[in-house]
ModelCIF file with pLDDT and N, C-alpha, C, O atoms, coordinates in Angstrom:
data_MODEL
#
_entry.id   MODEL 
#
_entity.id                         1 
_entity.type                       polymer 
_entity.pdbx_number_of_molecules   1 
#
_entity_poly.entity_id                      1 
_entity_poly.type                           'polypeptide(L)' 
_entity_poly.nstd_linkage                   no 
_entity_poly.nstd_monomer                   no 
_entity_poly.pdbx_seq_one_letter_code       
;(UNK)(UNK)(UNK)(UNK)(UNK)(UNK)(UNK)(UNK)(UNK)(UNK)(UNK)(UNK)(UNK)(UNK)(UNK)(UNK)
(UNK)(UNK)(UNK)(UNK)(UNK)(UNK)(UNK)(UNK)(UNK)(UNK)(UNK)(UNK)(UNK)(UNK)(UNK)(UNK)
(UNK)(UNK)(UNK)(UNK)(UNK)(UNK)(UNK)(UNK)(UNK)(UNK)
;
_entity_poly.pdbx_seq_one_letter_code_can   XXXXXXXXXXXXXXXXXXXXXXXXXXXXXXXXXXXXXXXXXX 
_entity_poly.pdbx_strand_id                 A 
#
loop_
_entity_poly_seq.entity_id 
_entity_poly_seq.num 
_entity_poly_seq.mon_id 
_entity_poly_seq.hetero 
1 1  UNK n 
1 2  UNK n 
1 3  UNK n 
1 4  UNK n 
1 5  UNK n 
1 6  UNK n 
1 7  UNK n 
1 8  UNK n 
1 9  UNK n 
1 10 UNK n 
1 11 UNK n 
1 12 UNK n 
1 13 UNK n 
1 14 UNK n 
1 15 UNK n 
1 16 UNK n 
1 17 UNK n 
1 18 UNK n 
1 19 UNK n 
1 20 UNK n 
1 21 UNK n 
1 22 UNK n 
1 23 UNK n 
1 24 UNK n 
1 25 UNK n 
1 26 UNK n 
1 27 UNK n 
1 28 UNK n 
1 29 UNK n 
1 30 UNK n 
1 31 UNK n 
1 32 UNK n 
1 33 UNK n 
1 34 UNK n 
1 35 UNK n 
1 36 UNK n 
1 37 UNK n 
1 38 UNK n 
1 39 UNK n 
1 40 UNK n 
1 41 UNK n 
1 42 UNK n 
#
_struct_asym.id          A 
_struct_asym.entity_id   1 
#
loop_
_ma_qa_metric.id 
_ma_qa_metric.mode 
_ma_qa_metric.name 
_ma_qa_metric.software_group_id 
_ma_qa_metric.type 
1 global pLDDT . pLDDT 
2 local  pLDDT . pLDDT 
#
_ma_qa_metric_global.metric_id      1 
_ma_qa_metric_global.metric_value   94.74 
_ma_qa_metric_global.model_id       1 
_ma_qa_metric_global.ordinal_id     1 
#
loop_
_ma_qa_metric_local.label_asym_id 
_ma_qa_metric_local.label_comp_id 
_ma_qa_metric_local.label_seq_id 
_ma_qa_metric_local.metric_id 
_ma_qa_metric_local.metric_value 
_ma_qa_metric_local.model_id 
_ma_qa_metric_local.ordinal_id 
A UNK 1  2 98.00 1 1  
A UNK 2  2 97.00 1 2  
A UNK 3  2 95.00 1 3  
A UNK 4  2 93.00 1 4  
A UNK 5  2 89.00 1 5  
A UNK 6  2 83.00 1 6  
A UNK 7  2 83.00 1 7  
A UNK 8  2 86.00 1 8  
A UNK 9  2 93.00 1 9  
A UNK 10 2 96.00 1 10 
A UNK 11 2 97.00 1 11 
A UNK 12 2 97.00 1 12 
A UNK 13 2 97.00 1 13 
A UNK 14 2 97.00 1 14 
A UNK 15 2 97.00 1 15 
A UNK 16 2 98.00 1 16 
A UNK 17 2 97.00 1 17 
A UNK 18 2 97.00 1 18 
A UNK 19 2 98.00 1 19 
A UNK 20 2 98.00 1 20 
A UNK 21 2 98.00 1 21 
A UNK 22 2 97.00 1 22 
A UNK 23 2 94.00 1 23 
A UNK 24 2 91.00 1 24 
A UNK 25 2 91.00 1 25 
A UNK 26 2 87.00 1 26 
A UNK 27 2 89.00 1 27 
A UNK 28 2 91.00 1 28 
A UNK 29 2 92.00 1 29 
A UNK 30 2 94.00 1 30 
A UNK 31 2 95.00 1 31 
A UNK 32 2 97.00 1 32 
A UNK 33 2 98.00 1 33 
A UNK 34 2 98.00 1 34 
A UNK 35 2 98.00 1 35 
A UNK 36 2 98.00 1 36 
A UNK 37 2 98.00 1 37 
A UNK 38 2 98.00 1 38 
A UNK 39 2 98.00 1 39 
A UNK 40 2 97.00 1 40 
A UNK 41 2 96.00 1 41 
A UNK 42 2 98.00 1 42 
#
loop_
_atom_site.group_PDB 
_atom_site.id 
_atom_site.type_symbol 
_atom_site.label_atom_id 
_atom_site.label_alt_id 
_atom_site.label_comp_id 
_atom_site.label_asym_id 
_atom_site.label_entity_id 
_atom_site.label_seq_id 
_atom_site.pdbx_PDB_ins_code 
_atom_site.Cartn_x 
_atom_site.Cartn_y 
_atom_site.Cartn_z 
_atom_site.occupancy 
_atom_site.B_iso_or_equiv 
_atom_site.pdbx_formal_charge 
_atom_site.auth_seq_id 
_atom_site.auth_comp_id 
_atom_site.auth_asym_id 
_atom_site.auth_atom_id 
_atom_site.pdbx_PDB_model_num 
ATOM 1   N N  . UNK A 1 1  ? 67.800 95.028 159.221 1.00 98.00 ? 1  UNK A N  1 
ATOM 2   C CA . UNK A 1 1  ? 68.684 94.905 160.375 1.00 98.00 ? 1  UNK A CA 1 
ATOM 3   C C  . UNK A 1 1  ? 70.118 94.759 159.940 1.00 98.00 ? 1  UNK A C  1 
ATOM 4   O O  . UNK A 1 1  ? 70.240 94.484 158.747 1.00 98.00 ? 1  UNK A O  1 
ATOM 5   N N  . UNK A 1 2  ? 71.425 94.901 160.753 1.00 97.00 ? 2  UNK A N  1 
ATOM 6   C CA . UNK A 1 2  ? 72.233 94.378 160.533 1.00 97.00 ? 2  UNK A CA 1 
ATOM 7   C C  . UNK A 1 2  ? 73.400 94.312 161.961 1.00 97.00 ? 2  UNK A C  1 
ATOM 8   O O  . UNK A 1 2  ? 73.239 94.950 163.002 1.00 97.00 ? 2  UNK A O  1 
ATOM 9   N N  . UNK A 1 3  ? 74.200 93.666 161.758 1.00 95.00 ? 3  UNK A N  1 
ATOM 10  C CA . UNK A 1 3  ? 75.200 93.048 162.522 1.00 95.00 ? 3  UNK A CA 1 
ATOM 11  C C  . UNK A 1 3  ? 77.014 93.742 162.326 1.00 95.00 ? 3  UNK A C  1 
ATOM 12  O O  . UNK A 1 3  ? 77.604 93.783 161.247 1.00 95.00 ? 3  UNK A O  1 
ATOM 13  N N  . UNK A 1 4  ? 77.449 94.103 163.342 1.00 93.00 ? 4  UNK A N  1 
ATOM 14  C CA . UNK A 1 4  ? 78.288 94.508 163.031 1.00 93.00 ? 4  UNK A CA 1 
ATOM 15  C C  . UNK A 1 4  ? 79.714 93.780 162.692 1.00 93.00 ? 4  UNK A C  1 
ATOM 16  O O  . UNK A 1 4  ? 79.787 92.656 162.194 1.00 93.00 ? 4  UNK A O  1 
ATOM 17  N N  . UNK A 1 5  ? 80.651 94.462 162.983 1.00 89.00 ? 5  UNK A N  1 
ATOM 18  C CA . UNK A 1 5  ? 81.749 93.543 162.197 1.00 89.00 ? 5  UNK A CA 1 
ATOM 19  C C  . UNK A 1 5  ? 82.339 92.319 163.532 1.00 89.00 ? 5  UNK A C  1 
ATOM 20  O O  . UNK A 1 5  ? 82.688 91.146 163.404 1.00 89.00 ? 5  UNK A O  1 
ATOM 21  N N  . UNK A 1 6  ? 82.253 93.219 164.803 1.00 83.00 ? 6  UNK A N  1 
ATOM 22  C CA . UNK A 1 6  ? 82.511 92.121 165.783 1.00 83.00 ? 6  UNK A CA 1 
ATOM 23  C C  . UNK A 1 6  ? 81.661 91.806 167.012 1.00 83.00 ? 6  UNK A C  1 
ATOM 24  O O  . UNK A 1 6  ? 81.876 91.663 168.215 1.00 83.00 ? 6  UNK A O  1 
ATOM 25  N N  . UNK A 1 7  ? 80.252 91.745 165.929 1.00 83.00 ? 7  UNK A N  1 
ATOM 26  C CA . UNK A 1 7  ? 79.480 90.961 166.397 1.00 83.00 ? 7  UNK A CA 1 
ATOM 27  C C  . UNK A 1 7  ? 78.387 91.155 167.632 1.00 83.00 ? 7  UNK A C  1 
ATOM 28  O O  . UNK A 1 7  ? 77.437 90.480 168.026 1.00 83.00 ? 7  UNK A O  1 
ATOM 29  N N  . UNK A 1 8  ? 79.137 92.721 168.152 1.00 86.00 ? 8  UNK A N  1 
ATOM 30  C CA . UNK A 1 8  ? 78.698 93.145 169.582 1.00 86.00 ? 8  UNK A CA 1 
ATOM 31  C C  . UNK A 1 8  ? 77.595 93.816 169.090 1.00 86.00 ? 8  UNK A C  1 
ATOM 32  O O  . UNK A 1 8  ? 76.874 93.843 170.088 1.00 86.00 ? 8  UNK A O  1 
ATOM 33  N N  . UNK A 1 9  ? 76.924 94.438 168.110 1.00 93.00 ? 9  UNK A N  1 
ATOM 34  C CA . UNK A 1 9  ? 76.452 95.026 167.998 1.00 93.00 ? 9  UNK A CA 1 
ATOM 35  C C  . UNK A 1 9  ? 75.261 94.943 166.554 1.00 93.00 ? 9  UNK A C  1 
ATOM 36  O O  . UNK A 1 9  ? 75.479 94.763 165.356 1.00 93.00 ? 9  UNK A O  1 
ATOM 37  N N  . UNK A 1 10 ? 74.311 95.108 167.122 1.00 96.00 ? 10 UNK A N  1 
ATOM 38  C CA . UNK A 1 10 ? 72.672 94.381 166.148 1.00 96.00 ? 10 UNK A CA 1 
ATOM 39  C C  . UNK A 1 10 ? 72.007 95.708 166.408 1.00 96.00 ? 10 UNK A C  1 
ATOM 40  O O  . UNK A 1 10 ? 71.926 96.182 167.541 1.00 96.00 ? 10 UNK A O  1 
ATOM 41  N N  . UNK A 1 11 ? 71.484 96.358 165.211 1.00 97.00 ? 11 UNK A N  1 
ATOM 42  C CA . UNK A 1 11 ? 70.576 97.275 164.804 1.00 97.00 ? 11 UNK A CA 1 
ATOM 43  C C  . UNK A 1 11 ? 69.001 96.688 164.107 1.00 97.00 ? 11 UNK A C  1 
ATOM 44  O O  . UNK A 1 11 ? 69.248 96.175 163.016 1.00 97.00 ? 11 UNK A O  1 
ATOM 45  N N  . UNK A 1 12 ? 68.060 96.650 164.311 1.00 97.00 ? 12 UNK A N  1 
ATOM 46  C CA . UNK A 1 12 ? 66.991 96.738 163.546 1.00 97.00 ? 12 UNK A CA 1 
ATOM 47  C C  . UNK A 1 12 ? 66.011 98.252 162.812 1.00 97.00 ? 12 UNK A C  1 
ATOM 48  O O  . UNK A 1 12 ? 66.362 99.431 162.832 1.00 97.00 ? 12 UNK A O  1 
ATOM 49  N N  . UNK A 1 13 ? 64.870 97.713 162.282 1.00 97.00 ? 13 UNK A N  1 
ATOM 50  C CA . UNK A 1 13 ? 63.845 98.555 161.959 1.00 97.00 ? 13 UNK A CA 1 
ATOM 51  C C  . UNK A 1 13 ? 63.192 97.988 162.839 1.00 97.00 ? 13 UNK A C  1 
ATOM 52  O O  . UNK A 1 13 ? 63.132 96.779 163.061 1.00 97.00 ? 13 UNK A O  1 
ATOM 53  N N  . UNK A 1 14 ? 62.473 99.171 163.585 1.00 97.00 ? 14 UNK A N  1 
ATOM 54  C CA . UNK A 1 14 ? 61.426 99.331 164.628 1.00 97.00 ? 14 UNK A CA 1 
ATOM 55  C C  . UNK A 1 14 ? 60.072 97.976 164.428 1.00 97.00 ? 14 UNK A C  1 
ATOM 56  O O  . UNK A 1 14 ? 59.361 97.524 165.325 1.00 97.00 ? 14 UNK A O  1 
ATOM 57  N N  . UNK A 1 15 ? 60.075 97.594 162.940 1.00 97.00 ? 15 UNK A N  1 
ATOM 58  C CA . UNK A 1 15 ? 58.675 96.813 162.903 1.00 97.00 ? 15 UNK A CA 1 
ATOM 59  C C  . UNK A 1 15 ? 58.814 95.550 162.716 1.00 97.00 ? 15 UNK A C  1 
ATOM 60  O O  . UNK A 1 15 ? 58.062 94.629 162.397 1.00 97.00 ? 15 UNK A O  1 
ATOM 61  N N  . UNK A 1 16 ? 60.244 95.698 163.049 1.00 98.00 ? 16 UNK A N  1 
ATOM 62  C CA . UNK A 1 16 ? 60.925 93.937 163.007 1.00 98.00 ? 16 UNK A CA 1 
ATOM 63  C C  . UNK A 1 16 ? 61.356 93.502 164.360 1.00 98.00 ? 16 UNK A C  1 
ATOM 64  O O  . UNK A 1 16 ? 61.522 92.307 164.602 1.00 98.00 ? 16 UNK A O  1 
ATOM 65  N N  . UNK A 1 17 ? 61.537 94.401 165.224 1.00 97.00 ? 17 UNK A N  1 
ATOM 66  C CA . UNK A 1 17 ? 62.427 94.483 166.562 1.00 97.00 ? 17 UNK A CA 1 
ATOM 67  C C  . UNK A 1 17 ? 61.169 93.650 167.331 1.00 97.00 ? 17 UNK A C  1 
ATOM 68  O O  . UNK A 1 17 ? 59.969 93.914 167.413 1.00 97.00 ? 17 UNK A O  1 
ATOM 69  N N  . UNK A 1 18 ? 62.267 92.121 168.049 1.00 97.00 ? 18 UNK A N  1 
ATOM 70  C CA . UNK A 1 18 ? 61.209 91.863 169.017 1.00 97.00 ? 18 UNK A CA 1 
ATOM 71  C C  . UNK A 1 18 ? 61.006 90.688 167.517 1.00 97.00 ? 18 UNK A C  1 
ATOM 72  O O  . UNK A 1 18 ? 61.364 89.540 167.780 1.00 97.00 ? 18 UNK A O  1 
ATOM 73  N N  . UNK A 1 19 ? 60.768 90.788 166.852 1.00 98.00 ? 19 UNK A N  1 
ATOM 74  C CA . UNK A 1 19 ? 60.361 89.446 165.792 1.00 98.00 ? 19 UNK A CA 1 
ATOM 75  C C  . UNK A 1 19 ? 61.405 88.650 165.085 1.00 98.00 ? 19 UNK A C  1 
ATOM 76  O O  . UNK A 1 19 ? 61.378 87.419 165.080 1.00 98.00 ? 19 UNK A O  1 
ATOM 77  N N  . UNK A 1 20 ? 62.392 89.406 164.444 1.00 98.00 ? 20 UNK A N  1 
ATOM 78  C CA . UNK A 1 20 ? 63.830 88.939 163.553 1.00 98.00 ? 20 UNK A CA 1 
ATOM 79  C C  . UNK A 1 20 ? 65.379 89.039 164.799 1.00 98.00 ? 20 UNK A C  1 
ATOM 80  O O  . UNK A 1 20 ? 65.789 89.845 165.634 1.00 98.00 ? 20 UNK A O  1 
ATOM 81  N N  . UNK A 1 21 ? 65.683 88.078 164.408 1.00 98.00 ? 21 UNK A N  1 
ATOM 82  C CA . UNK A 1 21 ? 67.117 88.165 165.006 1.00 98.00 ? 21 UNK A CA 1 
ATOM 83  C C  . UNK A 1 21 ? 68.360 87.759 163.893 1.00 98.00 ? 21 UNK A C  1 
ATOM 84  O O  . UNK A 1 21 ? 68.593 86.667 163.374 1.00 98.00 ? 21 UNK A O  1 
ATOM 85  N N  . UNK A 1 22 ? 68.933 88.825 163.762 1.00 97.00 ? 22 UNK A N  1 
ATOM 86  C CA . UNK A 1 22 ? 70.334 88.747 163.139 1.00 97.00 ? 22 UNK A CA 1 
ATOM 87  C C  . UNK A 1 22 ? 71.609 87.583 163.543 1.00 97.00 ? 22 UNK A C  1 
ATOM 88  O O  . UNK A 1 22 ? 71.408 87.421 164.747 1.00 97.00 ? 22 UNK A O  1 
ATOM 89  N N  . UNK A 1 23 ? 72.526 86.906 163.255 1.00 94.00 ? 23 UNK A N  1 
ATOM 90  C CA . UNK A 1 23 ? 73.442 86.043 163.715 1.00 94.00 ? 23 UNK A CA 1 
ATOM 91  C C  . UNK A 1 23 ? 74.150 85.652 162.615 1.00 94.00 ? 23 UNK A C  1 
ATOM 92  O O  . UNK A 1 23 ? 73.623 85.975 161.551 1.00 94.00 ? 23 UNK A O  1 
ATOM 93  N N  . UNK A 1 24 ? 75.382 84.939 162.527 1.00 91.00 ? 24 UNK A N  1 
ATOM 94  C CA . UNK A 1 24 ? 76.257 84.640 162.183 1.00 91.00 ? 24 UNK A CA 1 
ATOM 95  C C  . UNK A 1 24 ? 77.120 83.856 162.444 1.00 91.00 ? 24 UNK A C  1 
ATOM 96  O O  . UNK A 1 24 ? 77.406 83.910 163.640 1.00 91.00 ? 24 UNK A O  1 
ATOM 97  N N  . UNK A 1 25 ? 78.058 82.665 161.530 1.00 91.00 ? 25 UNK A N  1 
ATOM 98  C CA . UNK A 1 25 ? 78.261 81.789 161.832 1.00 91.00 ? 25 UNK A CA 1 
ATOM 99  C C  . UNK A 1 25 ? 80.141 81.990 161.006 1.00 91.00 ? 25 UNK A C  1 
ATOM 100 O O  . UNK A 1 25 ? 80.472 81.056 160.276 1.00 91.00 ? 25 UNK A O  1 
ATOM 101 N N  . UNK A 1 26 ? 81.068 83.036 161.172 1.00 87.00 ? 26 UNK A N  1 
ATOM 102 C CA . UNK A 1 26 ? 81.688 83.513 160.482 1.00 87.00 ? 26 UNK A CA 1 
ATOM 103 C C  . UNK A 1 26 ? 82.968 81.891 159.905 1.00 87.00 ? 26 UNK A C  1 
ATOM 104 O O  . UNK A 1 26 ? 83.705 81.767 158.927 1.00 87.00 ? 26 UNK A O  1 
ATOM 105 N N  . UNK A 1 27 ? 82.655 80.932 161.125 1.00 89.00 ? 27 UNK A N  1 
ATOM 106 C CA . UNK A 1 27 ? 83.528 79.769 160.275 1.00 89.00 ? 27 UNK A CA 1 
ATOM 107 C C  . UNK A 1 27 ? 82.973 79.129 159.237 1.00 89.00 ? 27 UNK A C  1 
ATOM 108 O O  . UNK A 1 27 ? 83.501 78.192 158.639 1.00 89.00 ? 27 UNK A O  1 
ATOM 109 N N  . UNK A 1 28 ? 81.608 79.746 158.929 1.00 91.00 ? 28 UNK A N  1 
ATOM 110 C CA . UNK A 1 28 ? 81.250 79.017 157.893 1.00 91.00 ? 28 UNK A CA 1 
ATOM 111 C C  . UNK A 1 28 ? 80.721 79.691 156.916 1.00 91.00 ? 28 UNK A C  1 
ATOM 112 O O  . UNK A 1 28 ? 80.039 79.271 155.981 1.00 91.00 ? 28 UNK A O  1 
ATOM 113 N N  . UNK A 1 29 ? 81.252 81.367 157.302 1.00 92.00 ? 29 UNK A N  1 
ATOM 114 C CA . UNK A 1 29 ? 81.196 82.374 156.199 1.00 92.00 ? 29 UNK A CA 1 
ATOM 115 C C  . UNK A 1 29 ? 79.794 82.546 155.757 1.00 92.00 ? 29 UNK A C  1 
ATOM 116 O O  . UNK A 1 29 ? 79.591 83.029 154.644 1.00 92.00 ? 29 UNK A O  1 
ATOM 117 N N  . UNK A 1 30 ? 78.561 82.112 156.710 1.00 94.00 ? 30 UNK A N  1 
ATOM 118 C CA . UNK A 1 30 ? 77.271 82.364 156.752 1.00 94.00 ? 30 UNK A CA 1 
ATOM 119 C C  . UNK A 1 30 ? 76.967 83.193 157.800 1.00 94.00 ? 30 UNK A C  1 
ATOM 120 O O  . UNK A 1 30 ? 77.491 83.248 158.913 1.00 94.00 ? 30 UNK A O  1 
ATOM 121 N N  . UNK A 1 31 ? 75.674 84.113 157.129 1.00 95.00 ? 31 UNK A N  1 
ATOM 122 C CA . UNK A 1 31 ? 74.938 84.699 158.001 1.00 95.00 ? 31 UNK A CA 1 
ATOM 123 C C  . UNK A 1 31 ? 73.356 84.773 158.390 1.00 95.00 ? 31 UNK A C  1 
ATOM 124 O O  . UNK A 1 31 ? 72.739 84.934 157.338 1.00 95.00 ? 31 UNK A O  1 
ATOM 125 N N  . UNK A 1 32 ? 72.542 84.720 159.406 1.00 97.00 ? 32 UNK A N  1 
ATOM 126 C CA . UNK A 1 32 ? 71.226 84.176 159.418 1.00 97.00 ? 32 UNK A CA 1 
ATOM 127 C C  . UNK A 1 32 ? 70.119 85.584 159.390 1.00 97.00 ? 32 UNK A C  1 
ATOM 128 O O  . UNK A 1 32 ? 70.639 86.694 159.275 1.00 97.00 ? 32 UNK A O  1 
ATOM 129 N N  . UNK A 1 33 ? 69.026 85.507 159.468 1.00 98.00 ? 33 UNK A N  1 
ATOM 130 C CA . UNK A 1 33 ? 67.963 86.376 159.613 1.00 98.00 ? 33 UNK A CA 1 
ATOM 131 C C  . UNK A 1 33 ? 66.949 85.278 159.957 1.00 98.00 ? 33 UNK A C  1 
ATOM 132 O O  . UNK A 1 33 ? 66.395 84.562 159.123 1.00 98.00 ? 33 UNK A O  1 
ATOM 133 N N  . UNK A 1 34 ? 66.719 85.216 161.699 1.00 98.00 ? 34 UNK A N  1 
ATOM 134 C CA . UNK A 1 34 ? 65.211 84.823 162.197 1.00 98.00 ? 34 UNK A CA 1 
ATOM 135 C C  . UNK A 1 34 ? 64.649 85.270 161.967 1.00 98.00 ? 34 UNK A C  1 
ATOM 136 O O  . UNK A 1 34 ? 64.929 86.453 162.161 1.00 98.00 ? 34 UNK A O  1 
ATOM 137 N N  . UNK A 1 35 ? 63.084 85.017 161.245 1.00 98.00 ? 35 UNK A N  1 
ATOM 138 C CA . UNK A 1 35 ? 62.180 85.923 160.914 1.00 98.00 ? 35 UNK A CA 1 
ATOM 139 C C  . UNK A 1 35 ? 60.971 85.024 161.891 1.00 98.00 ? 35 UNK A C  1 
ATOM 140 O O  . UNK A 1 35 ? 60.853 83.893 161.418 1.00 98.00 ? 35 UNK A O  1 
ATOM 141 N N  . UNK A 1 36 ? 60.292 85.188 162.802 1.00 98.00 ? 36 UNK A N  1 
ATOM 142 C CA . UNK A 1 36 ? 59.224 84.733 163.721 1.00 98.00 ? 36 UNK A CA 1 
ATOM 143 C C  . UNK A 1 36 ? 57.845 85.763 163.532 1.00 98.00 ? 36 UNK A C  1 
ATOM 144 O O  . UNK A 1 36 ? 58.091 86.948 163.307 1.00 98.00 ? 36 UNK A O  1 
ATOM 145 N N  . UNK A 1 37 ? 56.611 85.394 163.608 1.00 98.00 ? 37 UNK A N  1 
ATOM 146 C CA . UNK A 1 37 ? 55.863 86.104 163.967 1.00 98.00 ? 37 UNK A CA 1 
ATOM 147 C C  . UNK A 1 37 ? 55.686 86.837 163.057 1.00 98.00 ? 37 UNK A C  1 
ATOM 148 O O  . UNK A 1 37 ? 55.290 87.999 163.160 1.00 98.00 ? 37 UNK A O  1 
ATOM 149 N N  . UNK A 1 38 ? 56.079 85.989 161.567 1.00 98.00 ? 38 UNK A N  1 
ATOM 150 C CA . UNK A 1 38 ? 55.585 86.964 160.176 1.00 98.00 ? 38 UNK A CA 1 
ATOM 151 C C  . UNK A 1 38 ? 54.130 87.465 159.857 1.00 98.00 ? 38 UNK A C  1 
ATOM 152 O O  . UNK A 1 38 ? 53.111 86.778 159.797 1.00 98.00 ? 38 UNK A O  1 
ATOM 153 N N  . UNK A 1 39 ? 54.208 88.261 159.745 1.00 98.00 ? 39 UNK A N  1 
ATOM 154 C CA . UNK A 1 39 ? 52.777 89.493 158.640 1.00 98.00 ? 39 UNK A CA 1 
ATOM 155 C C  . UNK A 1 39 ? 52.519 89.123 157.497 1.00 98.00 ? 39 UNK A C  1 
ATOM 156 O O  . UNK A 1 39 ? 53.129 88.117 157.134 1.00 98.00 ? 39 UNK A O  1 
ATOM 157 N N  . UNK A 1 40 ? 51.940 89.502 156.904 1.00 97.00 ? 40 UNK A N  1 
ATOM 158 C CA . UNK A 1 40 ? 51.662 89.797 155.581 1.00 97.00 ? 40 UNK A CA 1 
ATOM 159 C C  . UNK A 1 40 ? 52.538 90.962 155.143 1.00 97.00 ? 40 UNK A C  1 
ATOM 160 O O  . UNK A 1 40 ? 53.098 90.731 154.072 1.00 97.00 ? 40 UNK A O  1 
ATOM 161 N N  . UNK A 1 41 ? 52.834 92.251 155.721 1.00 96.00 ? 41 UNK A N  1 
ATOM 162 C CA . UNK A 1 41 ? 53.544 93.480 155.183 1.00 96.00 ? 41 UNK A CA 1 
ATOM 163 C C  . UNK A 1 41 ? 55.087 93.190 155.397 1.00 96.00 ? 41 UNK A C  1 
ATOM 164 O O  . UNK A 1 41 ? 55.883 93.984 154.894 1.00 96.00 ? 41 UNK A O  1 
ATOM 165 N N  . UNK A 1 42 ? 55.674 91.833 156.290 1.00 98.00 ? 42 UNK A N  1 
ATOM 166 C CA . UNK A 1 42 ? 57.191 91.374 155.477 1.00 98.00 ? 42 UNK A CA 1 
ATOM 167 C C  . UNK A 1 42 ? 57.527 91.194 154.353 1.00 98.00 ? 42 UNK A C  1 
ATOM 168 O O  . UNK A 1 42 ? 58.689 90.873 154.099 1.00 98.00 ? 42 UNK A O  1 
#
């Protein structure tokens, strides 16, 4: 997945969509990946 530069805009892979959520926390120069509802083939 990824996140764009202002933020409006989140792309995934089809077999993550619906499970991972992208976000960012840019005052603290971090960025996240929810991963929920893990597999075995993550």
């Amino acid at each position: 997945g990824a996140i764009s530069r202002n933020d409006l805009s989140t792309w995934y892979e089809d077999s993550v969509l619906g499970r991972f959520t992208i976000s960012r926390d840019n005052a603290n120069n971090t960025m996240f990946l929810q991963m929920n509802t893990l597999k075995p083939e993550d």
